[in-house]
N, C-alpha and C. Protein backbone atom coordinates (compact mmCIF):
# COMPACT_ATOMS: atom_id res chain seq x y z
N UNK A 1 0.83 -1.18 0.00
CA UNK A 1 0.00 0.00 0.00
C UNK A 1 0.87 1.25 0.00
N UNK A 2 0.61 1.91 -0.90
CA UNK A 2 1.20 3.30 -0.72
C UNK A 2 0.94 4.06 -0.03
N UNK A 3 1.49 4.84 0.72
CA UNK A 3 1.04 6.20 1.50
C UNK A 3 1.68 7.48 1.59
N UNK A 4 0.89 7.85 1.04
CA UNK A 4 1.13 9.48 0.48
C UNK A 4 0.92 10.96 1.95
N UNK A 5 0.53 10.43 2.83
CA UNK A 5 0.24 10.86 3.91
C UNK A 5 0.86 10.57 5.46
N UNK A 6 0.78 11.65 5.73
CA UNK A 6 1.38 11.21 7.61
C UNK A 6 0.21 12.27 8.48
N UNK A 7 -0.29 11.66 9.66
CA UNK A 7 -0.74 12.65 10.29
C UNK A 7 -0.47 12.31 11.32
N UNK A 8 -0.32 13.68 12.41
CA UNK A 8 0.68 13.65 13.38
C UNK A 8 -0.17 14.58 14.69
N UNK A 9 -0.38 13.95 15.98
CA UNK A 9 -0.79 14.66 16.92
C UNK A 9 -0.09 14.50 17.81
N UNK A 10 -0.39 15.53 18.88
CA UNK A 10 0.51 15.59 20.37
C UNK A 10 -0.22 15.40 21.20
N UNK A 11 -0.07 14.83 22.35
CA UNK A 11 -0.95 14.91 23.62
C UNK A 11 0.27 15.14 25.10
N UNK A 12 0.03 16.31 25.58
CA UNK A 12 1.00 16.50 26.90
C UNK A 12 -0.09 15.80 27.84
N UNK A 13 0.89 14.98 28.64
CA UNK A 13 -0.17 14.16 29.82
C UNK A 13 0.34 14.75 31.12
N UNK A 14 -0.42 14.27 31.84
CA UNK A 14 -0.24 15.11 33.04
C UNK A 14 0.56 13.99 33.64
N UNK A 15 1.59 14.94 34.46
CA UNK A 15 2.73 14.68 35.47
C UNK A 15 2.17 13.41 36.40
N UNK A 16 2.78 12.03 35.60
CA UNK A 16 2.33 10.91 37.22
C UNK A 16 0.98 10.38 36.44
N UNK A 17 0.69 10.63 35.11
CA UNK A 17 -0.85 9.96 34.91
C UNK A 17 -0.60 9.26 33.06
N UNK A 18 1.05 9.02 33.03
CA UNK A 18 1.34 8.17 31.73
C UNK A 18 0.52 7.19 31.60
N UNK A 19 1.27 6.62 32.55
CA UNK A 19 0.08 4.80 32.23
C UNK A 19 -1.30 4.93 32.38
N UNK A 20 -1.36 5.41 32.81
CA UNK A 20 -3.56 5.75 33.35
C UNK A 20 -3.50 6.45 31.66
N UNK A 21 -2.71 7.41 31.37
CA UNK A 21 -3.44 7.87 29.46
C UNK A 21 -3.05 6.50 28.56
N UNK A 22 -1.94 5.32 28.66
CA UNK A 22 -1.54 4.57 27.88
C UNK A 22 -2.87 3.99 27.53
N UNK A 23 -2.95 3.34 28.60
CA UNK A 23 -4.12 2.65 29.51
C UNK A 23 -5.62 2.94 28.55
N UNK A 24 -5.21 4.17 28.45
CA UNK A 24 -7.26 4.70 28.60
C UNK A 24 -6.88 4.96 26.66
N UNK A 25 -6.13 4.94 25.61
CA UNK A 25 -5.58 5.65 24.57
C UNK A 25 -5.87 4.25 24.29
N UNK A 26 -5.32 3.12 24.66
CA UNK A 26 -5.40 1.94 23.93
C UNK A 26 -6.73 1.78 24.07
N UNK A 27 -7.89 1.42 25.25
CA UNK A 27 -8.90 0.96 25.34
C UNK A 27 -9.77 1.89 24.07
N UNK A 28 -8.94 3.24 24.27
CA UNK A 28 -10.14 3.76 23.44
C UNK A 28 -10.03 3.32 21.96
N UNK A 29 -8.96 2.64 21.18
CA UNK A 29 -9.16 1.84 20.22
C UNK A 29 -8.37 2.78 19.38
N UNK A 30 -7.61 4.42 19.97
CA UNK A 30 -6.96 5.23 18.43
C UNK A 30 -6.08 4.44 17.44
N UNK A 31 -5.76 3.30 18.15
CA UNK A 31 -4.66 2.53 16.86
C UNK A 31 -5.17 1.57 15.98
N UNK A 32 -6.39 0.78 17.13
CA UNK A 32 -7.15 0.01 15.70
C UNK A 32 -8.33 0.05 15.34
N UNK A 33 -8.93 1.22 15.70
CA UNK A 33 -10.35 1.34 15.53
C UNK A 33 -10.23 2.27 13.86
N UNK A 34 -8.97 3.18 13.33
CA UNK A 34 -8.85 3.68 11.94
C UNK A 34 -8.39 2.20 11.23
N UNK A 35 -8.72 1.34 11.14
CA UNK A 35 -8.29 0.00 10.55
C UNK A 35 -9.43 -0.38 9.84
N UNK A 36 -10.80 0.55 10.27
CA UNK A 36 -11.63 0.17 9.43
C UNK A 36 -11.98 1.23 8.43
N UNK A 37 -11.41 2.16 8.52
CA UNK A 37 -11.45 3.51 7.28
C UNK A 37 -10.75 2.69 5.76
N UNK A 38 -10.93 2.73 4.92
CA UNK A 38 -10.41 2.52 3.76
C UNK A 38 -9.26 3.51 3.26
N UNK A 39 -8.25 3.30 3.28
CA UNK A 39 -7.28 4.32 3.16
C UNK A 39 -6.06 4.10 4.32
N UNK A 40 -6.59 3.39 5.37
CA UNK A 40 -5.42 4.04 6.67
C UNK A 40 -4.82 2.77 6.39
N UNK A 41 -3.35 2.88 6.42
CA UNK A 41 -2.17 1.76 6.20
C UNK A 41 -1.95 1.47 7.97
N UNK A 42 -1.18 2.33 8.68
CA UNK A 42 -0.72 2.21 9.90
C UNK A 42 -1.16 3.26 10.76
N UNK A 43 -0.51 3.07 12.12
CA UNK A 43 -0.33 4.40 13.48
C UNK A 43 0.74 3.44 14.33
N UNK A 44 1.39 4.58 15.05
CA UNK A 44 2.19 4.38 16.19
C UNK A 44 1.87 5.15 16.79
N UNK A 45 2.04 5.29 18.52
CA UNK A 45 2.14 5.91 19.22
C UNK A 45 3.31 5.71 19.89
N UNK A 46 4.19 7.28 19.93
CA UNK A 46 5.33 7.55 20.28
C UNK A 46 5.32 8.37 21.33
N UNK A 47 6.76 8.41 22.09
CA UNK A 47 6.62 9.60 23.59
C UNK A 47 7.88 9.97 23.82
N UNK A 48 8.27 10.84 24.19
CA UNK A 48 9.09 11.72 25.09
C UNK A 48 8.75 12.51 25.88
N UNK A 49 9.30 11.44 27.37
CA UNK A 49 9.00 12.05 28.95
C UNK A 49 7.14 11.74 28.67
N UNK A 50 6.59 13.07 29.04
CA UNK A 50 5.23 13.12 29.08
C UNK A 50 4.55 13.58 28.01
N UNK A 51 5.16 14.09 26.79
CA UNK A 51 4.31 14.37 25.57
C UNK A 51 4.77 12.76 24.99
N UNK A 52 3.08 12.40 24.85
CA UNK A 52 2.83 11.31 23.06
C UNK A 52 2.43 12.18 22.11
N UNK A 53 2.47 11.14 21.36
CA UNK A 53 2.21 11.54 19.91
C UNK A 53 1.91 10.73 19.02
N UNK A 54 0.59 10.66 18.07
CA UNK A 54 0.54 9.58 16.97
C UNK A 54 0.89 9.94 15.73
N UNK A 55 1.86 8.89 14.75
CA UNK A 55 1.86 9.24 14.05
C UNK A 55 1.17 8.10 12.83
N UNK A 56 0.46 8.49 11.79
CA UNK A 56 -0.72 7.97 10.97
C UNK A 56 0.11 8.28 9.69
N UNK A 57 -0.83 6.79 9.00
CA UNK A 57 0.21 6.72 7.54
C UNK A 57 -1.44 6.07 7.09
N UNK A 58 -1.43 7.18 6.05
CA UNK A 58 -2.88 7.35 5.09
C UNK A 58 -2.72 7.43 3.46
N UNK A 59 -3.32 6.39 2.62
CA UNK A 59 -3.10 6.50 1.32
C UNK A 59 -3.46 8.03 0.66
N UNK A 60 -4.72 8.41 1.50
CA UNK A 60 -5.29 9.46 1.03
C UNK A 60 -5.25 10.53 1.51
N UNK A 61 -5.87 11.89 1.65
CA UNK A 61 -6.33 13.26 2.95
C UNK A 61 -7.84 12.77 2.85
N UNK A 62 -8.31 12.53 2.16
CA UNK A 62 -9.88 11.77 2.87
C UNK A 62 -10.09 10.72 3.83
N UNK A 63 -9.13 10.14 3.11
CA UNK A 63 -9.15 9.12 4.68
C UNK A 63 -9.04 9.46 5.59
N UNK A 64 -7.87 10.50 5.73
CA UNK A 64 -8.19 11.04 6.68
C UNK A 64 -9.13 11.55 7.64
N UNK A 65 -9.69 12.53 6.85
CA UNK A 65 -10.65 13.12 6.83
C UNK A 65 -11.56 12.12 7.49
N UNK A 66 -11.83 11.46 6.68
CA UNK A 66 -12.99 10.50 7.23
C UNK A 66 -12.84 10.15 8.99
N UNK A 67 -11.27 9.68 9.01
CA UNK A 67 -11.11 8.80 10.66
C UNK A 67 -11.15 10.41 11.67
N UNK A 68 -10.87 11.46 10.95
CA UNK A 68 -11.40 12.38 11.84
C UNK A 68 -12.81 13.16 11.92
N UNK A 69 -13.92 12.73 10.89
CA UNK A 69 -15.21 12.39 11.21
C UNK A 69 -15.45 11.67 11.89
N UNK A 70 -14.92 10.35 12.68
CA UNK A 70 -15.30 9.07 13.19
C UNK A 70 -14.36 9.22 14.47
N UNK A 71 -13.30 9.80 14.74
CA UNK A 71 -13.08 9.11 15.72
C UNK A 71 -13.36 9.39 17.33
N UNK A 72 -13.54 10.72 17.62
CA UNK A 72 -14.16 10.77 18.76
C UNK A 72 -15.56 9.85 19.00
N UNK A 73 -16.23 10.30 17.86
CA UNK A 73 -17.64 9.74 18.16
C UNK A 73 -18.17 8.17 18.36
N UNK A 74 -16.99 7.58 17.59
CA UNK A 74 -17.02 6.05 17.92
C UNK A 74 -16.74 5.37 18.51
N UNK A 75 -15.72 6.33 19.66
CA UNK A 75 -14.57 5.67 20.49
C UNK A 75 -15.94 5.40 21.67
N UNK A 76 -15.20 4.86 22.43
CA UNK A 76 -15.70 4.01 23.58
C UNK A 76 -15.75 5.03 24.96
N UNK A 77 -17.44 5.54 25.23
CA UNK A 77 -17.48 6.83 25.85
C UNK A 77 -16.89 7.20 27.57
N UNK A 78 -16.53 5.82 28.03
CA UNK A 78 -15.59 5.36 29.41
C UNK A 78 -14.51 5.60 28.98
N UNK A 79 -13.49 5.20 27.85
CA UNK A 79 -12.72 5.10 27.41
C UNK A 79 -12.19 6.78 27.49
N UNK A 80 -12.52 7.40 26.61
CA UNK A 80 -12.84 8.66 26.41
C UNK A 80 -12.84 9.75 27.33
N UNK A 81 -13.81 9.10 28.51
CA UNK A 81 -13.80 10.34 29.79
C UNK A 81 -12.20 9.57 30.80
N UNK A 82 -12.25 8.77 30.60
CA UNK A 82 -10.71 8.05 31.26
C UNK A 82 -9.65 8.94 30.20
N UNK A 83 -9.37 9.04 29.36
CA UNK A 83 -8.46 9.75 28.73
C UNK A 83 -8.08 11.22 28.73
N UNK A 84 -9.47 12.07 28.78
CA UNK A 84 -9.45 13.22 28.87
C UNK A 84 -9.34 13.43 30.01
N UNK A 85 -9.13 12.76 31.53
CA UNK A 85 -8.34 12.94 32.60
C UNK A 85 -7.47 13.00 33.15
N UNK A 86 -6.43 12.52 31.58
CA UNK A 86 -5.25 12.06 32.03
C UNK A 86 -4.15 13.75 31.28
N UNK A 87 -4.74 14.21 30.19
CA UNK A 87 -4.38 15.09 29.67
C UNK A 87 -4.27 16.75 29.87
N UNK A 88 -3.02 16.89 29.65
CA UNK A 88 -3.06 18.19 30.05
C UNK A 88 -2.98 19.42 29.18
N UNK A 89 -2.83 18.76 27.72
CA UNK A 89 -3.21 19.71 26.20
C UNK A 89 -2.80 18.85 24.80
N UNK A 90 -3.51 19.38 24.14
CA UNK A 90 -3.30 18.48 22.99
C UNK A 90 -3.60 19.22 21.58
N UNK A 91 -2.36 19.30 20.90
CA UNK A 91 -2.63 20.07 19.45
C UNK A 91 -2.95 19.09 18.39
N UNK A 92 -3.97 20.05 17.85
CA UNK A 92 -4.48 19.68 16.84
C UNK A 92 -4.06 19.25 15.68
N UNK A 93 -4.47 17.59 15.17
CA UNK A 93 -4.00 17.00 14.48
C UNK A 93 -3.88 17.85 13.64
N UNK A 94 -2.44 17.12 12.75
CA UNK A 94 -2.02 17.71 10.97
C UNK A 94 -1.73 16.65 10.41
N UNK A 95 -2.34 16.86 8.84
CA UNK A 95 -1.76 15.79 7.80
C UNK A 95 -0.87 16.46 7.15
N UNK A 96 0.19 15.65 6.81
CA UNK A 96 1.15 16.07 6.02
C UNK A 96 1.31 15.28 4.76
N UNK A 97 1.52 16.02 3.48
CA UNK A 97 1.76 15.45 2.60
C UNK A 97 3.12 14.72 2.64
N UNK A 98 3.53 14.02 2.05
CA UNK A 98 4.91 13.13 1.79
C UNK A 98 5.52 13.38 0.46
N UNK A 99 6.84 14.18 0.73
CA UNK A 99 7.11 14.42 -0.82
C UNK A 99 8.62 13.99 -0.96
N UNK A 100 8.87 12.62 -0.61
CA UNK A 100 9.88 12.05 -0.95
C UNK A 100 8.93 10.63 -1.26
N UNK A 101 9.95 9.60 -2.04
CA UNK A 101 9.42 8.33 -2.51
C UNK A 101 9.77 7.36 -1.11
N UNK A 102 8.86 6.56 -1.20
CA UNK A 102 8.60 5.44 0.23
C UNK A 102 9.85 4.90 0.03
């Protein structure tokens, strides 16, 4: 699969509440719940100290698009209020185009 796309977010967690966001980030499904968008190849979630970060590998910007129509609203609403407790700011996803060859 090709992917022409990266999208990339931050989440600063709060001091002492890593594992409680690992914890509540996985349940809420952000890595395999875009597995059912047509378009999304991969995600990782990466960290230094207390900022994560995902980074998303998308054939398309609709696909995108799409898993950011879907993904709050589908996630798992325990899941969700467990996560947003753990956080202490979070910038707003970006897609980036890819302009070197895979």
């Amino acid at each position: 699969m090709k992917s022409h796309y990266r999208s990339f977010i931050e989440f600063d967690v709060k001091a002492g509440a890593e594992q409680s966001f690992l914890h509540a980030f996985l349940a809420a499904g952000m890595l395999t719940r875009p597995e059912s968008i047509d378009g999304f190849v991969d995600a990782e979630l990466v960290r230094d100290g207390a900022t994560f970060a995902v980074i998303g590998r998308w054939e398309t910007a609709e696909a995108y698009a799409r898993w950011q129509g879907v993904a709050q609203k589908e996630a798992p609403a325990e899941a969700l209020k467990a996560l947003s407790k753990t956080i202490e700011a979070t910038r707003p996803g970006r897609l980036y185009e890819l302009v070197t060859d895979d």
